[in-house]
N, C-alpha and C. Protein backbone atom coordinates (compact mmCIF):
# COMPACT_ATOMS: atom_id res chain seq x y z
N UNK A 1 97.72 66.90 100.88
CA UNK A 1 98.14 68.25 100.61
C UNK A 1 99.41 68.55 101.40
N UNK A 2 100.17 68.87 100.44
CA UNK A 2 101.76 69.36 100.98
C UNK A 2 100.87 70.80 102.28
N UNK A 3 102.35 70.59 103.31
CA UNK A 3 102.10 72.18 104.05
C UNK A 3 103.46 72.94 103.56
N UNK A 4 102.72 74.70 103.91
CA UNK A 4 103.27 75.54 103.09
C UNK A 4 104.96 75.60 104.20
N UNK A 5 105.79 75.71 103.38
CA UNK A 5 107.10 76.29 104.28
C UNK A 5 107.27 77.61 105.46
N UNK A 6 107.23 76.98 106.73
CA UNK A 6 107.25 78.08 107.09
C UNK A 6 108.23 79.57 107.28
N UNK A 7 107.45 80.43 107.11
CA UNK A 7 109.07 81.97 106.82
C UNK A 7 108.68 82.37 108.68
N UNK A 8 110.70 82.48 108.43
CA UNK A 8 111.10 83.26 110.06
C UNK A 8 110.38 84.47 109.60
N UNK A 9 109.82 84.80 111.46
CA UNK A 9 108.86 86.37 111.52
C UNK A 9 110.64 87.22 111.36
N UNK A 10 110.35 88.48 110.80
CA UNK A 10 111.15 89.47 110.48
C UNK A 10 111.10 89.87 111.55
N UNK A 11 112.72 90.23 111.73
CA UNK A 11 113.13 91.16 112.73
C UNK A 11 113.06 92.58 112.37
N UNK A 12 112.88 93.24 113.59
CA UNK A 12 112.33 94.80 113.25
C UNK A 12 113.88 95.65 113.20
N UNK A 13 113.84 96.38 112.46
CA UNK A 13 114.96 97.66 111.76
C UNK A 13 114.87 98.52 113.14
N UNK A 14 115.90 98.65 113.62
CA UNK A 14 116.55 99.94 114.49
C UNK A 14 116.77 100.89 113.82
N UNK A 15 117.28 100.67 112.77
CA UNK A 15 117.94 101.89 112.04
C UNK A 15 117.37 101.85 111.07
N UNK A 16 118.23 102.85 110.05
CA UNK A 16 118.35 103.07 108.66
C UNK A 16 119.37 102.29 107.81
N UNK A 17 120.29 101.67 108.62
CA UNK A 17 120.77 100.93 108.32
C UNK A 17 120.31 99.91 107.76
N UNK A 18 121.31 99.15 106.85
CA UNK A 18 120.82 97.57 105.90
C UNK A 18 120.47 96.44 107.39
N UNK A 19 119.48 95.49 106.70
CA UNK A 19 119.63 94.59 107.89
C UNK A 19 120.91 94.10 108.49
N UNK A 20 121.08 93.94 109.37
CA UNK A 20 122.43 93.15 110.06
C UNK A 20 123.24 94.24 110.90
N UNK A 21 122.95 95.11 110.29
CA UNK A 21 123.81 96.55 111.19
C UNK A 21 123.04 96.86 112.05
N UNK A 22 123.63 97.65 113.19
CA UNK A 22 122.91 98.14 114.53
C UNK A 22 123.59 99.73 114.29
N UNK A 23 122.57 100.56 114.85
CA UNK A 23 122.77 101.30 115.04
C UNK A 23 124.15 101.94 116.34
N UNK A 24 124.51 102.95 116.26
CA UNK A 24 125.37 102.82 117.15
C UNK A 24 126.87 102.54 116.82
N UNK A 25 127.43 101.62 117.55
CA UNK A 25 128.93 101.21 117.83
C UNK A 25 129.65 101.34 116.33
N UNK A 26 129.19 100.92 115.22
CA UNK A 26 129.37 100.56 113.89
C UNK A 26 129.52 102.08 113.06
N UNK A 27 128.33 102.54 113.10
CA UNK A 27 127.97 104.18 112.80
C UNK A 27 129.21 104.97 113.28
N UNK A 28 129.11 104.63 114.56
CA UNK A 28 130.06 105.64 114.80
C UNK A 28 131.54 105.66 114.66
N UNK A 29 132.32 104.27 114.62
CA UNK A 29 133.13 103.71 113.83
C UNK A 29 133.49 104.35 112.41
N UNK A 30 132.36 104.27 111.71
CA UNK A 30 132.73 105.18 110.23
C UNK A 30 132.83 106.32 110.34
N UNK A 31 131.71 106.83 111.24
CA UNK A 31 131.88 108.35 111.57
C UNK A 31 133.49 109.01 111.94
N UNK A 32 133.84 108.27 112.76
CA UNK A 32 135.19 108.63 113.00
C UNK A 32 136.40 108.30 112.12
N UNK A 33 135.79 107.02 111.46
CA UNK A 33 137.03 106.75 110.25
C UNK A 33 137.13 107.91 109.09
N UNK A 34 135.93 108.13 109.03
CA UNK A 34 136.10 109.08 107.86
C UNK A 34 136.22 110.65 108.29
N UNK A 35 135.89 110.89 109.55
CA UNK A 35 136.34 112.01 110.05
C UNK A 35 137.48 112.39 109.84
N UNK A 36 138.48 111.22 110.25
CA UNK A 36 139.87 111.12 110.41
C UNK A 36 140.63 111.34 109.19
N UNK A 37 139.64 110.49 108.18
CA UNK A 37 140.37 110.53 106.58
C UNK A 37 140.48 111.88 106.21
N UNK A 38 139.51 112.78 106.47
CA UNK A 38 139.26 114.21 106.06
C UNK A 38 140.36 114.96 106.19
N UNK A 39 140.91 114.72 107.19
CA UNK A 39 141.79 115.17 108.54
C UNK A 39 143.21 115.29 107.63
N UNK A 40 143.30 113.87 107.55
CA UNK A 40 144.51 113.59 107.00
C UNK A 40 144.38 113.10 105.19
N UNK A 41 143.29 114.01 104.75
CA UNK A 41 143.68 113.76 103.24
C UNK A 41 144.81 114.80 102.23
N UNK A 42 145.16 114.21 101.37
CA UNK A 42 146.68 114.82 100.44
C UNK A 42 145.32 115.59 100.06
N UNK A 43 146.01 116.81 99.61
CA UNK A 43 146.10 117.77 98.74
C UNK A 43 145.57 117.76 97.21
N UNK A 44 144.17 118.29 96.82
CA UNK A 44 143.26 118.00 95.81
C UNK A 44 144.54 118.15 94.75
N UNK A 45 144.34 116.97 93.89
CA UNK A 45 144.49 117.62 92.21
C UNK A 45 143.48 117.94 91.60
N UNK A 46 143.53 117.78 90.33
CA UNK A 46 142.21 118.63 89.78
C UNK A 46 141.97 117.10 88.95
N UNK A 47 140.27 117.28 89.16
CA UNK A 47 139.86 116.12 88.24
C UNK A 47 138.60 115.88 86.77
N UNK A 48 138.34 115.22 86.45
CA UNK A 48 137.31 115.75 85.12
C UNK A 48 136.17 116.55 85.77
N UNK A 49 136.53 118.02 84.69
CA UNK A 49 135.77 119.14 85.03
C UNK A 49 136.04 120.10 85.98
N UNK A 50 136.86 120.19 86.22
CA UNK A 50 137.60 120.63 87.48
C UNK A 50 138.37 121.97 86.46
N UNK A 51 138.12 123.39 86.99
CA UNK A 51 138.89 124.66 86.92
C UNK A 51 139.87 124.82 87.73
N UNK A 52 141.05 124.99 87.29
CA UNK A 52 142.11 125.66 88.25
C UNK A 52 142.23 126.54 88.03
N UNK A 53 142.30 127.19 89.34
CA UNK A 53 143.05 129.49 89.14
C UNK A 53 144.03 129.22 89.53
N UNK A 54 144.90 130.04 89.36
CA UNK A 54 146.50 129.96 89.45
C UNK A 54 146.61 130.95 89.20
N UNK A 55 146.19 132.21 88.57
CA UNK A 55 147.09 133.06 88.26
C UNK A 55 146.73 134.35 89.32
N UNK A 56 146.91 134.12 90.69
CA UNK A 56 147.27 134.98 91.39
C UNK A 56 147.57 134.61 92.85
N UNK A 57 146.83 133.45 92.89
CA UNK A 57 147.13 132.40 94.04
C UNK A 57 148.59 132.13 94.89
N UNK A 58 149.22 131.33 93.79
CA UNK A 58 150.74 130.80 94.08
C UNK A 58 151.50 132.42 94.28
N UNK A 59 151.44 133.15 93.56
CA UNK A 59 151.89 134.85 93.78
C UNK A 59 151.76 135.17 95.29
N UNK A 60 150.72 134.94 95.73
CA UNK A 60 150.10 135.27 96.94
C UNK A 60 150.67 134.60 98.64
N UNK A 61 151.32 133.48 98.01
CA UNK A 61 151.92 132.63 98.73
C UNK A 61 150.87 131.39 99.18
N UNK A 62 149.35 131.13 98.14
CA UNK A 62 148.65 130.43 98.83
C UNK A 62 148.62 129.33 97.83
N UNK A 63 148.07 127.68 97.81
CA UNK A 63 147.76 127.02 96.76
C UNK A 63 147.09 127.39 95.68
N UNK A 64 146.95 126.89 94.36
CA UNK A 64 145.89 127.37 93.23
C UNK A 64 144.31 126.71 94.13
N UNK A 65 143.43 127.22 93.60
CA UNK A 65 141.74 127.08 93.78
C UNK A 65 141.65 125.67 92.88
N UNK A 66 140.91 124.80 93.24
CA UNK A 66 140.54 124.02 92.29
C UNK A 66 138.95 124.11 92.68
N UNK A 67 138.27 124.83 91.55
CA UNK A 67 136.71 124.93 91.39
C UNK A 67 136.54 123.52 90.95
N UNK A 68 135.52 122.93 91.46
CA UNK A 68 134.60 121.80 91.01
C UNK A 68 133.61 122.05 90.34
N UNK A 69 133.43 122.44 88.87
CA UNK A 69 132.78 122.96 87.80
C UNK A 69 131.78 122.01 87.85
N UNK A 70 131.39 120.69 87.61
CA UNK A 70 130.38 119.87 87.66
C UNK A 70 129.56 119.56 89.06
N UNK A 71 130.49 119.67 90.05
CA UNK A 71 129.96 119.67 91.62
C UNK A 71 128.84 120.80 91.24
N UNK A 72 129.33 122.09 90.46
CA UNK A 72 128.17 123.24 90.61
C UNK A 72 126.68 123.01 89.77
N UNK A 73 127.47 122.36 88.86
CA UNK A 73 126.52 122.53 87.42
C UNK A 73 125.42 121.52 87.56
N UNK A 74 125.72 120.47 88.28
CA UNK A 74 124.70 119.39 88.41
C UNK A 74 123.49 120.22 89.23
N UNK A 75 123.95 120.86 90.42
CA UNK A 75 122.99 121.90 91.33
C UNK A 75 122.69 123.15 90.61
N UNK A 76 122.81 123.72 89.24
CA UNK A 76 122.82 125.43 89.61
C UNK A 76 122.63 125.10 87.85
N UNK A 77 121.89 126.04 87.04
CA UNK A 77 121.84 126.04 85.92
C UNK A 77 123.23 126.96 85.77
N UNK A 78 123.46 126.88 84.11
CA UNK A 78 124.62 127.58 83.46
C UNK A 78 124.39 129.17 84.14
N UNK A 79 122.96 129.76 84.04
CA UNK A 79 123.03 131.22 83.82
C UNK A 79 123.42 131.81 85.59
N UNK A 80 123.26 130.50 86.45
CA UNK A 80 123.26 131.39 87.85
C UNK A 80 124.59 131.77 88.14
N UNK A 81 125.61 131.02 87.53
CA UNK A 81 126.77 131.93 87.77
C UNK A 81 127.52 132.73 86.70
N UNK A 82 126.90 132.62 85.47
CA UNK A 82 127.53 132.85 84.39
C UNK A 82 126.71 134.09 83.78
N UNK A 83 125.41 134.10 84.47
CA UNK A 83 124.82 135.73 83.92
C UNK A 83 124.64 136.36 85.43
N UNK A 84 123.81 135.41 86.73
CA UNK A 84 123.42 136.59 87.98
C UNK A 84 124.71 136.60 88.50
N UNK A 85 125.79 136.29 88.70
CA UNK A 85 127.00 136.56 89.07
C UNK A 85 127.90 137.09 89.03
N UNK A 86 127.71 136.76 87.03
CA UNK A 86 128.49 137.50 86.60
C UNK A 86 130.07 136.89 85.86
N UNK A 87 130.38 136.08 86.36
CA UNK A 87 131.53 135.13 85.62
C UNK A 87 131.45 134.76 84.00
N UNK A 88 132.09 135.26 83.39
CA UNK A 88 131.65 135.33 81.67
C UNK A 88 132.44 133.53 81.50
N UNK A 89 131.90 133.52 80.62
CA UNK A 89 131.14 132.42 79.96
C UNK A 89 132.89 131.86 78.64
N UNK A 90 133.89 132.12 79.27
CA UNK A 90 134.85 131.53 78.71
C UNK A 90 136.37 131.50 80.04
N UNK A 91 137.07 130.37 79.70
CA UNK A 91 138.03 129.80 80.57
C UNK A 91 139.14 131.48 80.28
N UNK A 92 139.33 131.80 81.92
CA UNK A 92 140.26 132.77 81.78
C UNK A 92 140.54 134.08 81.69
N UNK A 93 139.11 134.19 81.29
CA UNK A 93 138.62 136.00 81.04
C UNK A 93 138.31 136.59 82.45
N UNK A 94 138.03 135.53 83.74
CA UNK A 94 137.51 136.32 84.77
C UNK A 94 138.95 136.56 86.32
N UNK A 95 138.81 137.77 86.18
CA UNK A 95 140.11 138.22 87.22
C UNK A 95 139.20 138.38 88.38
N UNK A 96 139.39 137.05 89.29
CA UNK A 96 138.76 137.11 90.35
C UNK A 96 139.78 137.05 92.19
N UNK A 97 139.39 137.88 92.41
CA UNK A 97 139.84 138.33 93.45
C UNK A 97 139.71 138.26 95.08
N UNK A 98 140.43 138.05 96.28
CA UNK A 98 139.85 137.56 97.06
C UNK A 98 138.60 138.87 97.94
N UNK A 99 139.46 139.86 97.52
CA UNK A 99 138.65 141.15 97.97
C UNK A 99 137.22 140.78 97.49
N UNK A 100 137.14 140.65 95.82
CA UNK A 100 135.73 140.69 95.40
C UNK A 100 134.87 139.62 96.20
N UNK A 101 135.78 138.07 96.53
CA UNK A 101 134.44 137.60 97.15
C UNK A 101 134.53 137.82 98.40
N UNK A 102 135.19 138.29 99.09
CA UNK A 102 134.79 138.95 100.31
C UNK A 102 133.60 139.69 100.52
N UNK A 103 133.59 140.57 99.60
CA UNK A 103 132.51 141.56 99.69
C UNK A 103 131.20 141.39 98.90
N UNK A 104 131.39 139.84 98.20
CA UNK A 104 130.11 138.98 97.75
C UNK A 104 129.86 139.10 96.32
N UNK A 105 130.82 139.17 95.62
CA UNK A 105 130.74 138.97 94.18
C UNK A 105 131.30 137.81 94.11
N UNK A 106 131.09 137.53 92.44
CA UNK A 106 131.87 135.78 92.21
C UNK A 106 130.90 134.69 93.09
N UNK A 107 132.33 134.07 93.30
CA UNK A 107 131.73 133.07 94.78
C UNK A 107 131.38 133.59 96.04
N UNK A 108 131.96 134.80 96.29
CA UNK A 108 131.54 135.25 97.66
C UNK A 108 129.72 135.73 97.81
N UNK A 109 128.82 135.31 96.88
CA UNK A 109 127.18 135.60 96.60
C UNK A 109 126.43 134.03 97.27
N UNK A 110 127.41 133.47 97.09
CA UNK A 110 126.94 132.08 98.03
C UNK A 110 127.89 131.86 98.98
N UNK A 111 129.02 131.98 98.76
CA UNK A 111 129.81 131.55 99.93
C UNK A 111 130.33 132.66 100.80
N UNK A 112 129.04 133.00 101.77
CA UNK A 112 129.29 134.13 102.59
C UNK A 112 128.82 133.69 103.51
N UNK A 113 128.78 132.69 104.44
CA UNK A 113 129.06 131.64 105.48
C UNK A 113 127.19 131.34 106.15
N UNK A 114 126.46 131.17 105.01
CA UNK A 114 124.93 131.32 105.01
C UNK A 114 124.60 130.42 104.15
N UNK A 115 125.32 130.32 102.93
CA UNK A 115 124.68 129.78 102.02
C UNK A 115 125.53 128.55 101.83
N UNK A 116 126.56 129.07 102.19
CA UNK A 116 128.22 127.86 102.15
C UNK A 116 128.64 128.43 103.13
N UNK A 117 130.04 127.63 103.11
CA UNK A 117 130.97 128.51 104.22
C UNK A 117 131.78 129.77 103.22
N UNK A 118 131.92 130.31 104.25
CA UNK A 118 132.45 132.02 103.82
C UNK A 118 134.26 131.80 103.55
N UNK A 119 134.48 133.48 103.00
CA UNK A 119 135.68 133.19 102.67
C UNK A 119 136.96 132.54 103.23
N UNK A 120 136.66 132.62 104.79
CA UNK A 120 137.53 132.62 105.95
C UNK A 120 138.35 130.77 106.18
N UNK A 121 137.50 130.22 105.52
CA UNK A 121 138.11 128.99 104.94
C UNK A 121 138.78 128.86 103.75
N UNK A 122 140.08 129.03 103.63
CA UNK A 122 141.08 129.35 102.77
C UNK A 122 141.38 127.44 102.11
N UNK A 123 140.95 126.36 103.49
CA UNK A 123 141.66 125.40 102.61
C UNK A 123 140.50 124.49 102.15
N UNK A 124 139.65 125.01 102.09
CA UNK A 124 138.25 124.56 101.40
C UNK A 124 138.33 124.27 99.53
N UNK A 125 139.09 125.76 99.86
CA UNK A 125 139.14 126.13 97.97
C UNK A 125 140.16 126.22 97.40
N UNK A 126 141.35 126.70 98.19
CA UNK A 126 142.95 126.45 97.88
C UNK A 126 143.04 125.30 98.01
N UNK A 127 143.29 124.37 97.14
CA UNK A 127 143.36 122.72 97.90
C UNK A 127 144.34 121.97 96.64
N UNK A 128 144.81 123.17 95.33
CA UNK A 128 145.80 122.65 94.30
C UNK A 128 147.22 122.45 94.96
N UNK A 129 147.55 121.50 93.95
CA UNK A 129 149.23 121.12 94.42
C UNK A 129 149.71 122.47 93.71
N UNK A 130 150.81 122.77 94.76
CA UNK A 130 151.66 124.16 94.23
C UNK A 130 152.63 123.75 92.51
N UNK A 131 152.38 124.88 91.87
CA UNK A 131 152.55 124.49 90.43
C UNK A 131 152.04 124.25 89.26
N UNK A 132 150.78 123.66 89.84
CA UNK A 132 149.18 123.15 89.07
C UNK A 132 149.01 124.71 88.51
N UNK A 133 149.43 124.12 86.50
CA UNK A 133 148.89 125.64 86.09
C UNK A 133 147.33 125.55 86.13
N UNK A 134 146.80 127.06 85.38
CA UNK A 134 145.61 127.46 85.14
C UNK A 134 145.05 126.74 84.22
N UNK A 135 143.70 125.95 84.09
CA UNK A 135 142.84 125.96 82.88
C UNK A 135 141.85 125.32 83.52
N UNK A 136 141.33 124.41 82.67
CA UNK A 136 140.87 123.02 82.84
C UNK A 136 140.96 122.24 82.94
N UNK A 137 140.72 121.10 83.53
CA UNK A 137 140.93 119.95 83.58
C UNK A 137 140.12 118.66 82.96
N UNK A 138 140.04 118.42 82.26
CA UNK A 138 139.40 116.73 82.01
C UNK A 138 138.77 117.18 80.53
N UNK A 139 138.01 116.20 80.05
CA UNK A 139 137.36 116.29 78.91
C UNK A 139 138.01 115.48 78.00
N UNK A 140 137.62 115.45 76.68
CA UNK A 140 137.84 114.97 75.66
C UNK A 140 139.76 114.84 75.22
N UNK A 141 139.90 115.96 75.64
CA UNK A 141 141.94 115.64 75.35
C UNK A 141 142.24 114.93 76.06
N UNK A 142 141.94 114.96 77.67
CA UNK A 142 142.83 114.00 78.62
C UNK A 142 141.96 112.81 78.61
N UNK A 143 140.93 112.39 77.47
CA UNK A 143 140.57 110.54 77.78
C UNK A 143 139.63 110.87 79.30
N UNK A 144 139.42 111.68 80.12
CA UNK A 144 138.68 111.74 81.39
C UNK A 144 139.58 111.61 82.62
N UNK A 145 138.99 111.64 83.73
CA UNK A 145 139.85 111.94 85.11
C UNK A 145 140.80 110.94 85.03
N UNK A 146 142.05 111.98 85.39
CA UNK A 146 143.07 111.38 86.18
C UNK A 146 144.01 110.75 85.07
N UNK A 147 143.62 111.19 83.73
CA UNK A 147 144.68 110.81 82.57
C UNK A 147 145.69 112.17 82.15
N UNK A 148 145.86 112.85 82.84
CA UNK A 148 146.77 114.36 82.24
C UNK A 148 147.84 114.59 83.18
C-alpha cells in the first residue's frame, strides 16, 4: 500500500488579508498611496450616467456639479428622490439651488453632514471641468463611458 502525500500544516491568517500579506507595513503602504492619490486627483469629468448642472454653477464662479446618478440609484429606489424629495422626474426641469440644500431640500435631506457630508464641502460635488455643459452623460448615444 502506497502512503498518502503528506500536506504542509496551514499557516494561521493575521489578517483579512489574502494569504502571503501581513498585516501592517503593506496596509498601510496602500493606505497612504491612495490617500495621496485622492489628494492629488484631476478634476471629475462626467461618466456613464453621470448628471451635470451647469446652469448656475460656472455663473457663480464655482465648477459644474457632476451628480453620480447610478452611484444613487443602485442604493435608493427611483421614488426616494424623485417623489420624497421632490426632484421631478425629467433632465433639466429642476432649479436647484445652493440655499435650498442648505436648508435641506434636494440633496441637502441627506447631505446635511449626518447622513453624508453637508453642504460645506463644495469640492465633493463641484468636481466638473469648467465649461462641461448641462445634461447627461453616457447611454446609448455616446456607445458608454468616456466615448463623448
Amino acid at each position: 500500500m502506497q502512503a498518502l502525500p503528506q500536506r504542509r500544516p496551514r499557516q494561521p491568517r493575521t489578517c483579512g488579508f489574502r494569504q502571503g500579506h501581513r498585516a501592517g507595513g503593506d496596509a498601510v503602504k496602500w493606505l497612504v498611496l491612495f490617500a495621496f492619490a485622492l489628494l492629488f486627483a484631476a478634476p471629475a469629468s462626467a461618466e456613464y450616467g453621470d448628471v451635470v448642472l451647469n446652469r448656475q454653477a460656472q455663473a457663480a464662479g464655482v465648477r459644474p456639479v457632476v451628480f453620480p446618478h447610478w452611484f444613487h440609484r443602485i442604493r435608493f429606489r427611483c421614488k426616494v428622490c424623485h417623489s420624497e424629495l421632490g426632484f421631478k422626474m425629467r433632465a433639466g426641469a429642476n432649479v436647484v439651488q445652493m440655499n435650498d440644500i442648505i436648508n435641506g431640500k434636494f440633496c441637502g435631506m441627506c447631505h446635511n453632514g449626518q447622513v453624508a457630508w453637508s453642504a460645506d464641502r463644495c469640492d465633493l460635488c463641484h468636481t466638473g471641468k469648467p465649461g462641461l455643459k448641462s445634461g447627461i452623460y453616457g447611454g446609448h448615444q455616446t456607445k458608454g463611458a468616456g466615448f463623448w
